[in-house]
N, C-alpha and C. Protein backbone atom coordinates (compact mmCIF):
# COMPACT_ATOMS: atom_id res chain seq x y z
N UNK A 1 77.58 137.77 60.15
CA UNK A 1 77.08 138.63 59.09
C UNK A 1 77.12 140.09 59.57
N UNK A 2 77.99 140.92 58.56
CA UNK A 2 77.42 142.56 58.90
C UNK A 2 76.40 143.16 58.86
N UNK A 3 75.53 144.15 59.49
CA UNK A 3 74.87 144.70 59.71
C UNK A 3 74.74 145.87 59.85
N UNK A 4 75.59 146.38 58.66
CA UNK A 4 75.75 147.80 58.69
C UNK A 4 74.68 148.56 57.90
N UNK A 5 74.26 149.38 58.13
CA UNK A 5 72.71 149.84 57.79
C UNK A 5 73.60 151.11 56.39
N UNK A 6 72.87 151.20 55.32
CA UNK A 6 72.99 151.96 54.34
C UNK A 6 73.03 153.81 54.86
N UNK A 7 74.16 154.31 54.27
CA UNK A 7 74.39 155.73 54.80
C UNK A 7 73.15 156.46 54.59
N UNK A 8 72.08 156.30 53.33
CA UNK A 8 70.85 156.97 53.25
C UNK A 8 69.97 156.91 54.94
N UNK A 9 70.01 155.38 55.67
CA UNK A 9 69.33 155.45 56.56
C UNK A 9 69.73 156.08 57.59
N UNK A 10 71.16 155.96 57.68
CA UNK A 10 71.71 156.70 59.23
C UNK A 10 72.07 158.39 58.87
N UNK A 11 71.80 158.77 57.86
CA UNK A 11 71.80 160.31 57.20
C UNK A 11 70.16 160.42 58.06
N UNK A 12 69.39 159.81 57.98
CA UNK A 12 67.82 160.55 58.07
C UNK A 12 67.87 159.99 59.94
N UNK A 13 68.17 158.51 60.07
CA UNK A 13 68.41 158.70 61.72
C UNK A 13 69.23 160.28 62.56
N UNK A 14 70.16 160.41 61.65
CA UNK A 14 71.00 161.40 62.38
C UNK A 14 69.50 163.05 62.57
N UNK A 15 69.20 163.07 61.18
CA UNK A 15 68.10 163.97 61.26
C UNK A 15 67.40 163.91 62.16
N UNK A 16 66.79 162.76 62.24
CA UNK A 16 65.34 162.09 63.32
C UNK A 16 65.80 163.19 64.91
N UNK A 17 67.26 162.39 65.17
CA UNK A 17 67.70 162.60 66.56
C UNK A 17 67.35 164.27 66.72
N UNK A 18 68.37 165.16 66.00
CA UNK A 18 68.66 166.56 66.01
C UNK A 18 67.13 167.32 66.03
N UNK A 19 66.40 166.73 65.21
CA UNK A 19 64.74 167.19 65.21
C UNK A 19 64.35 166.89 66.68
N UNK A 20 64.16 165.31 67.05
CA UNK A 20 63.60 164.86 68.16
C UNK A 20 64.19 165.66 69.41
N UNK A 21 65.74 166.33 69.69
CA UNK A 21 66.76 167.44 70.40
C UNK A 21 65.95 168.91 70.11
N UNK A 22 65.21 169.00 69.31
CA UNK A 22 65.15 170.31 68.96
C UNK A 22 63.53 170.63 69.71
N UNK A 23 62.87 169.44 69.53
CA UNK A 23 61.30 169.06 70.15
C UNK A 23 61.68 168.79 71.42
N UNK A 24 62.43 168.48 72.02
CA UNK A 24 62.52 168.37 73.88
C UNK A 24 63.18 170.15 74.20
N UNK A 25 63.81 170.72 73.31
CA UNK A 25 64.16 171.83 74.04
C UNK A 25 63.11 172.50 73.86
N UNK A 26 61.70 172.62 72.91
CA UNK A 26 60.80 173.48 72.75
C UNK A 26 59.35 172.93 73.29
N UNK A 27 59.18 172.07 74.24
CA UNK A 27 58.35 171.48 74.65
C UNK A 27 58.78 171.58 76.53
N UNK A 28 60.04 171.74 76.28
CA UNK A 28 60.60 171.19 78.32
C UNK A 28 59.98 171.93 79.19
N UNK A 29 59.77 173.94 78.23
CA UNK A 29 58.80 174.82 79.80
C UNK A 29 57.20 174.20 79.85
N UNK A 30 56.79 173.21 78.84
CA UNK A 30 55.40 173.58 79.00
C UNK A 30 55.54 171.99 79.58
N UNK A 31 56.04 170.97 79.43
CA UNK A 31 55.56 169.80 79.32
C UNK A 31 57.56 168.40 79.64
N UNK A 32 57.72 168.93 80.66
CA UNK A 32 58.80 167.99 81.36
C UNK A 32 58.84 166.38 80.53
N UNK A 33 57.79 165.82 80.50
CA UNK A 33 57.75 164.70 80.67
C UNK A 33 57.35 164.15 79.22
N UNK A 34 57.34 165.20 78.01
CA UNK A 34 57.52 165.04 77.13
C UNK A 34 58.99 165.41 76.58
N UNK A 35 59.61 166.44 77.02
CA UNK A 35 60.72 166.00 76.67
C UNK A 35 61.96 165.12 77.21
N UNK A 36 61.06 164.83 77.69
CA UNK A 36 61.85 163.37 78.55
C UNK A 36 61.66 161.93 77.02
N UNK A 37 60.76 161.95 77.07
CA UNK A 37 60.36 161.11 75.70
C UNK A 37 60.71 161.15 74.66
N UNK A 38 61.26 162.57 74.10
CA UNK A 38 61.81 162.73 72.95
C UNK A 38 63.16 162.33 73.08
N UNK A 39 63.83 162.53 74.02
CA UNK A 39 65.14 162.10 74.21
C UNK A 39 65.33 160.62 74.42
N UNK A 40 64.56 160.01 75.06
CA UNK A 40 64.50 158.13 74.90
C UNK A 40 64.38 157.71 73.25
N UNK A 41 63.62 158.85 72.68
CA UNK A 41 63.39 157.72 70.93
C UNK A 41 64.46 158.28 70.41
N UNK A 42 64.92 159.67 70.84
CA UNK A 42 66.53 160.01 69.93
C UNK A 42 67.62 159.12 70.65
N UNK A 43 67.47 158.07 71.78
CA UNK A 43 68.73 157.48 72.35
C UNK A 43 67.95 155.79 71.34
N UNK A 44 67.16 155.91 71.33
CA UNK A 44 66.84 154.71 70.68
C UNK A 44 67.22 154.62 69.14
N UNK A 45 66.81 155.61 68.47
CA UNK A 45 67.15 155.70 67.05
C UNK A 45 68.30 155.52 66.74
N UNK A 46 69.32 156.36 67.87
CA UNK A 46 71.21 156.51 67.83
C UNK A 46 71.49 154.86 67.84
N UNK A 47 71.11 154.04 68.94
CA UNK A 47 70.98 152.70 68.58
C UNK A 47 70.77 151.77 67.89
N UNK A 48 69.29 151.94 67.51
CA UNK A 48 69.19 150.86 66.48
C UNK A 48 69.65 151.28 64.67
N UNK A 49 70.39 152.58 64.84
CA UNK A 49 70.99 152.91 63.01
C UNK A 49 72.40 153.01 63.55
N UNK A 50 73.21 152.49 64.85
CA UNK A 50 74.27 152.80 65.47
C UNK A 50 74.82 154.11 64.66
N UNK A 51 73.86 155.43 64.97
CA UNK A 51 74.75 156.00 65.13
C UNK A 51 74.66 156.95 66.44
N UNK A 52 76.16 158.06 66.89
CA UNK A 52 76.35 158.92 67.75
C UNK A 52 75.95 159.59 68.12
N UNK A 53 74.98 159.60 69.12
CA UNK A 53 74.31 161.30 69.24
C UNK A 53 76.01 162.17 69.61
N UNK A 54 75.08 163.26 68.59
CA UNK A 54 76.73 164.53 68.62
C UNK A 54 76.87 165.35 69.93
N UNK A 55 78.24 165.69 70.24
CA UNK A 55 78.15 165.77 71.76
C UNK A 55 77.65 167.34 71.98
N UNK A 56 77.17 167.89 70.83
CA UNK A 56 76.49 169.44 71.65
C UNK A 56 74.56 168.77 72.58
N UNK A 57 74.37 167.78 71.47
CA UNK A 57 73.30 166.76 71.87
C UNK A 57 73.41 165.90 73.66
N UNK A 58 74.42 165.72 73.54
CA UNK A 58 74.94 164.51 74.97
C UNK A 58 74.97 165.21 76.42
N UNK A 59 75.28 166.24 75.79
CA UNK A 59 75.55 167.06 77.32
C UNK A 59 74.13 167.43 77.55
N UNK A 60 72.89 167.51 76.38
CA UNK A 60 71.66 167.93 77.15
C UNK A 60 70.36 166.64 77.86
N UNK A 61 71.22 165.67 78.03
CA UNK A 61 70.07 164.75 79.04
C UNK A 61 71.09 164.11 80.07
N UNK A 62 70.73 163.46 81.03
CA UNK A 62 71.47 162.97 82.03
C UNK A 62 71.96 161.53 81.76
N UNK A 63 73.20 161.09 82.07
CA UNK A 63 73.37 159.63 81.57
C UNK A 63 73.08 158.59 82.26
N UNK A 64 72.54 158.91 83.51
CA UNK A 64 71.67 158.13 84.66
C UNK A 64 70.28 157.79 84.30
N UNK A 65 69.75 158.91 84.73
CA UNK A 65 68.20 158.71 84.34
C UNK A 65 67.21 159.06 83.06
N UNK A 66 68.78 159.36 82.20
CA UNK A 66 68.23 160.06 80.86
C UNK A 66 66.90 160.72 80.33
N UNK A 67 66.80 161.65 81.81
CA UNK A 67 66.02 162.78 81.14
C UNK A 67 66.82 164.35 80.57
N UNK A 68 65.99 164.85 79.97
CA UNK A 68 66.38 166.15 79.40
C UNK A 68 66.75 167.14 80.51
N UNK A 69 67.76 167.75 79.84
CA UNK A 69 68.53 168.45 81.13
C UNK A 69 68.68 169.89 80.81
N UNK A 70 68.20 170.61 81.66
CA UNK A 70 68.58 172.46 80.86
C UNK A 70 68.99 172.78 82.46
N UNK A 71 70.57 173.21 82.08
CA UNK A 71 71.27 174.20 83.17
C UNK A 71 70.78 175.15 84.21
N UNK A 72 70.39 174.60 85.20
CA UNK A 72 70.25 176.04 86.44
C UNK A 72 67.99 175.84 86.73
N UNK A 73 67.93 174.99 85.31
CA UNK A 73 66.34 174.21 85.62
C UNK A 73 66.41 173.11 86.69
N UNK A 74 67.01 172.09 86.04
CA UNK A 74 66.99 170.99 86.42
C UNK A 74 68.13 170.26 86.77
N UNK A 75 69.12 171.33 86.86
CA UNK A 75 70.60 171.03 87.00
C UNK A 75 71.14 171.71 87.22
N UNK A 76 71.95 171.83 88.66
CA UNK A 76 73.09 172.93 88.98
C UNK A 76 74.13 172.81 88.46
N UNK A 77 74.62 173.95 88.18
CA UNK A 77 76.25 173.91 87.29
C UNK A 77 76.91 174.11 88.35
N UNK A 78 78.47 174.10 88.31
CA UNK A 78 79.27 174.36 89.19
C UNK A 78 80.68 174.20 88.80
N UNK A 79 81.79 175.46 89.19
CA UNK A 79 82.88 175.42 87.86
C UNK A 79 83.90 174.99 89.56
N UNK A 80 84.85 174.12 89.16
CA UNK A 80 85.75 173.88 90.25
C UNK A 80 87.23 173.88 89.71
N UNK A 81 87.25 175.25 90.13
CA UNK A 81 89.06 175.78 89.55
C UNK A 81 90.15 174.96 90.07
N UNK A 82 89.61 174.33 91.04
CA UNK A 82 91.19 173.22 91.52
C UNK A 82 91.29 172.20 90.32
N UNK A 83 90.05 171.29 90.31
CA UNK A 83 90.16 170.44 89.56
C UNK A 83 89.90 171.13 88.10
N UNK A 84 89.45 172.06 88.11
CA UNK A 84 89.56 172.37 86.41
C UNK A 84 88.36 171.89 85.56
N UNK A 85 86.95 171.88 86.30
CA UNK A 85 86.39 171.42 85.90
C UNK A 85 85.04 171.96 86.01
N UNK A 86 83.87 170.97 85.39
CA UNK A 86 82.95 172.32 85.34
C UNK A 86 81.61 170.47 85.61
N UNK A 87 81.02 171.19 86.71
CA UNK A 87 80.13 169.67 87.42
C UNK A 87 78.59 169.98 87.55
N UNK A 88 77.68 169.24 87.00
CA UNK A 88 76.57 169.37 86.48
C UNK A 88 76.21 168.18 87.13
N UNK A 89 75.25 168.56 88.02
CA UNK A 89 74.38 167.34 89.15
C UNK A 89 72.71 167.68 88.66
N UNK A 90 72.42 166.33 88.49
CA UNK A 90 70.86 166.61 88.02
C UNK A 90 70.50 166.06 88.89
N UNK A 91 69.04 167.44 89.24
CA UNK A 91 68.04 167.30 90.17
C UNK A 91 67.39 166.24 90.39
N UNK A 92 67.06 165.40 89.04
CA UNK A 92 65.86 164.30 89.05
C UNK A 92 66.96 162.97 89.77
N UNK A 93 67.72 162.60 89.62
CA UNK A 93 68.73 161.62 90.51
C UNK A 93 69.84 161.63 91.13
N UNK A 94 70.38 163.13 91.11
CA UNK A 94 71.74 163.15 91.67
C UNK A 94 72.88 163.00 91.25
N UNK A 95 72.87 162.45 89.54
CA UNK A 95 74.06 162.19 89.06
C UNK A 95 74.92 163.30 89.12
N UNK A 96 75.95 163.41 88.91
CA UNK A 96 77.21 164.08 88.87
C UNK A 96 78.21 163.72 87.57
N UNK A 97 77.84 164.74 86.49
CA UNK A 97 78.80 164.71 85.29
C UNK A 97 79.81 165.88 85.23
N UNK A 98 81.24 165.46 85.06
CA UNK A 98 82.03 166.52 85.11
C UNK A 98 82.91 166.51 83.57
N UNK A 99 82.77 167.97 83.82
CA UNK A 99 83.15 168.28 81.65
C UNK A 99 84.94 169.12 82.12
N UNK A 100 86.00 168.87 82.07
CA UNK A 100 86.53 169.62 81.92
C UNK A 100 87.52 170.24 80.77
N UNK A 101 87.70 171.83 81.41
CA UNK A 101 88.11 173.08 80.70
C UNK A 101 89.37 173.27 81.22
N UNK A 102 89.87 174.26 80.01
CA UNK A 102 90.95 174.85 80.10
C UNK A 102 91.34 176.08 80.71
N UNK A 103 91.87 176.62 81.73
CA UNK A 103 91.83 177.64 82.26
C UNK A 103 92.71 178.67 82.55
């Protein structure tokens, strides 16, 4: 049986997420560990209405320990012109995500 959820619901999931993205970036200086939380119910919601968190969304939590991630806070950037790439290691576990650019 399909289980494809009605576009009305994954229209207001998609909302939920971008709101719940918008509450971890305005909560992260006062309170870490709440926007750590907002980002678990926006990875949960993306789930259970399958839909995508959008990738300006993806790049801001870690895909390891999926907490909320803000550049040069909680995560060193680092641009590597050989490989062409641009490498973002978060503080809280060490992961290593690399985005690359055109140069």
């Amino acid at each position: 049986m399909d289980c494809m959820k009605p576009k009305w619901q994954k229209k207001i999931a998609r909302e939920r997420i971008e709101i719940l993205f918008e509450e971890a970036e305005k909560n992260f200086p006062k309170n870490k560990r709440r926007a750590d939380r907002y980002v678990e119910l926006a990875r949960k919601i993306a789930m259970r209405y399958r839909v995508g968190i959008p990738e300006s969304y993806r790049r801001k939590f870690c895909e390891e320990c999926k907490s909320y991630i803000k550049p040069g806070v909680n995560c060193k950037v680092e641009v590597d012109n050989d490989e062409k790439t641009v490498k973002w290691k978060c503080d809280e576990c060490g992961h290593v995500k690399r985005y690359p650019y055109r140069g």
